[in-house]
Protein backbone atom coordinates (compact mmCIF):
# COMPACT_ATOMS: atom_id res chain seq x y z
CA UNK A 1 -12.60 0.71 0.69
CA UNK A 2 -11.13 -2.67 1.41
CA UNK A 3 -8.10 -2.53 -1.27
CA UNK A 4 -7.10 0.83 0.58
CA UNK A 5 -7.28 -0.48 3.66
CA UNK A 6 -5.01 -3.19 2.22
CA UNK A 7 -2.55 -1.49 0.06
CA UNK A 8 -2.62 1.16 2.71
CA UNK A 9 -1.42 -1.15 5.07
CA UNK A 10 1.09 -3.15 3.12
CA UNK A 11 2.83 0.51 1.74
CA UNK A 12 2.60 1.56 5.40
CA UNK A 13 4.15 -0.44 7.31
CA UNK A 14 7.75 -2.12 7.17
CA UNK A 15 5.99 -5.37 8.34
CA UNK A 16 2.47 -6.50 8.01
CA UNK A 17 0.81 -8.60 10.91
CA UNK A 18 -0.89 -12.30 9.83
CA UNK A 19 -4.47 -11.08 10.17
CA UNK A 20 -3.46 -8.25 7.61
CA UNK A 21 -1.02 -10.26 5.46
CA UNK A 22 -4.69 -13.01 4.65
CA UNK A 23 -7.21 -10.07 4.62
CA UNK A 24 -4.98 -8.83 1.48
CA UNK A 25 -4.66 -12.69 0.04
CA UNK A 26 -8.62 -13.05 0.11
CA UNK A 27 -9.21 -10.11 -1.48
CA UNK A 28 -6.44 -10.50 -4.20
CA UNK A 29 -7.92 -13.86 -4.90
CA UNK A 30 -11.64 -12.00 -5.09
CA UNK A 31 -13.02 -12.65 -8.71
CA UNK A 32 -14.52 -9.15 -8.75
CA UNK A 33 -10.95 -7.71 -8.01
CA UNK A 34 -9.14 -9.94 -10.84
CA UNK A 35 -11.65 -8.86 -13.38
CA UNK A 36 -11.11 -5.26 -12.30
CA UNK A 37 -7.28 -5.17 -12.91
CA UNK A 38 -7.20 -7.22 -15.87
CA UNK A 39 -10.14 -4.96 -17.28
CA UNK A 40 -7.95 -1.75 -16.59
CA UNK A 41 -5.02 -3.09 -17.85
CA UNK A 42 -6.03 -4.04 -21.20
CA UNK A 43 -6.94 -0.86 -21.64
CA UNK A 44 -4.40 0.83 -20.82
CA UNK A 45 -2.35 -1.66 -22.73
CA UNK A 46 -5.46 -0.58 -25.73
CA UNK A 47 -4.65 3.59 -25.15
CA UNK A 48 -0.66 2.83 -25.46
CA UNK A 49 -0.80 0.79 -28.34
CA UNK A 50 -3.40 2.96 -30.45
CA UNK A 51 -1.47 5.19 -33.47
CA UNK A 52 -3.75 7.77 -32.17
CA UNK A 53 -4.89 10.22 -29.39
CA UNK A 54 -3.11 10.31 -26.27
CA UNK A 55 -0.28 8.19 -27.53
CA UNK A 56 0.24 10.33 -30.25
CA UNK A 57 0.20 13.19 -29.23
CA UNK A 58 3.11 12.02 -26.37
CA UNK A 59 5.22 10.66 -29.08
CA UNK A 60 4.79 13.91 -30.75
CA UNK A 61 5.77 15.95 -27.47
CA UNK A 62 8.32 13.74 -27.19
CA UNK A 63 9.58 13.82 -31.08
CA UNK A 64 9.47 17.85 -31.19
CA UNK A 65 11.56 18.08 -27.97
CA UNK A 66 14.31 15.72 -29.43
CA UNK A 67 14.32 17.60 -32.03
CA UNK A 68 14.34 21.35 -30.74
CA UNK A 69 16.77 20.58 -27.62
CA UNK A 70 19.39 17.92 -28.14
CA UNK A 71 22.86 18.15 -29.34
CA UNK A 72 26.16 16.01 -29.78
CA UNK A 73 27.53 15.75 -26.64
CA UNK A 74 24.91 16.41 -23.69
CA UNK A 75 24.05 14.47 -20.51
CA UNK A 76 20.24 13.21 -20.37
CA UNK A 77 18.03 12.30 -17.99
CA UNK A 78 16.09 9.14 -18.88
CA UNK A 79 13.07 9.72 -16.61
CA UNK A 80 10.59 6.74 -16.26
CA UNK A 81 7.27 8.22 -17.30
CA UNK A 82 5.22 7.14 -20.00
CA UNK A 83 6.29 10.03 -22.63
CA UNK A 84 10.23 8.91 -22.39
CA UNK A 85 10.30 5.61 -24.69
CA UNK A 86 8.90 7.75 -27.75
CA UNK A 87 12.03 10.19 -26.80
CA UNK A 88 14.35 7.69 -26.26
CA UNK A 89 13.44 6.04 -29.64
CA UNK A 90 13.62 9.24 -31.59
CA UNK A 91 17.30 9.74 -29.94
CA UNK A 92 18.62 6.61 -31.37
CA UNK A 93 16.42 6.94 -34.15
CA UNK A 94 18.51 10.43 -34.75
CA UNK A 95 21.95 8.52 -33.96
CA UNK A 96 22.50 11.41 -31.56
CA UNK A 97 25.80 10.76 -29.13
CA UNK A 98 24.28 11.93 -26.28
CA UNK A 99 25.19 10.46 -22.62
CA UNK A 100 21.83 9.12 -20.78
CA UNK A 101 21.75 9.52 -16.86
CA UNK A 102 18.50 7.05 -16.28
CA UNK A 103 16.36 7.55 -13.20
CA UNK A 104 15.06 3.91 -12.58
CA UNK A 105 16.15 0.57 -13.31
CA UNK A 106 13.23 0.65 -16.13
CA UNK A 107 14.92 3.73 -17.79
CA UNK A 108 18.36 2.40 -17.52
CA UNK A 109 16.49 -1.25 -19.44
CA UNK A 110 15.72 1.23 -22.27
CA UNK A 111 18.79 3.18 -22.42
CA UNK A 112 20.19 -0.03 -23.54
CA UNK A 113 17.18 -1.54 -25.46
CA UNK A 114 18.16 1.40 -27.95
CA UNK A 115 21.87 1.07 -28.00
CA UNK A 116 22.10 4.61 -26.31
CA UNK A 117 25.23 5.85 -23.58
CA UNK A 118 24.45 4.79 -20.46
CA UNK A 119 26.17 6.61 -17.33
CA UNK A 120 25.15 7.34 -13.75
């Protein structure tokens, strides 16, 4: 309850008062709370680098769409999900010439990572 009371009030507000600015800072600095996010994010970091399951089967998703829908010549959207590095890869894996509209500043990082068009 206290981290939503937190976040809450930090994505809330355009300005956060003193007494709300430390009552985040303490609980950051909780133990509890930095064994909680590292915990969750090694495993997330566990699910995306597996060769199996979930990963593969978005790489896969990702592969077959590549594959079914783009041509030579089209404008793409690089979205920022999960799902869109396997389908960026496979796009400059193919040596497609397609022009890649990103969505984020992540997207537009991996448009270029891959050596892909970049436009806006």
């Amino acid at each position: 309850m206290r981290v939503n009371a937190c976040l809450y009030h930090t994505i809330g507000t355009s300005r956060l008062s003193l007494t709300a600015l430390k009552h985040c800072n303490q609980f950051i600095q909780n133990k509890s709370f930095i064994n909680l996010v590292t915990n969750r994010s090694q495993k997330s970091e566990t699910i995306m680098s597996s060769g199996n399951g979930l990963n593969a089967s978005k790489r896969d998703a990702a592969f077959k769409a590549v594959d079914n829908h783009l041509k030579n010549g089209l404008k793409v959207g690089i979205g920022s999900g999960s799902t869109i590095v396997f389908a960026v890869q496979r796009i400059a894996q193919k040596g497609l010439d397609v022009i890649c509209v990103p969505t984020s500043f992540q997207s537009k990082q991996l448009i270029r990572d891959n050596g892909l068009r970049l436009s806006d």
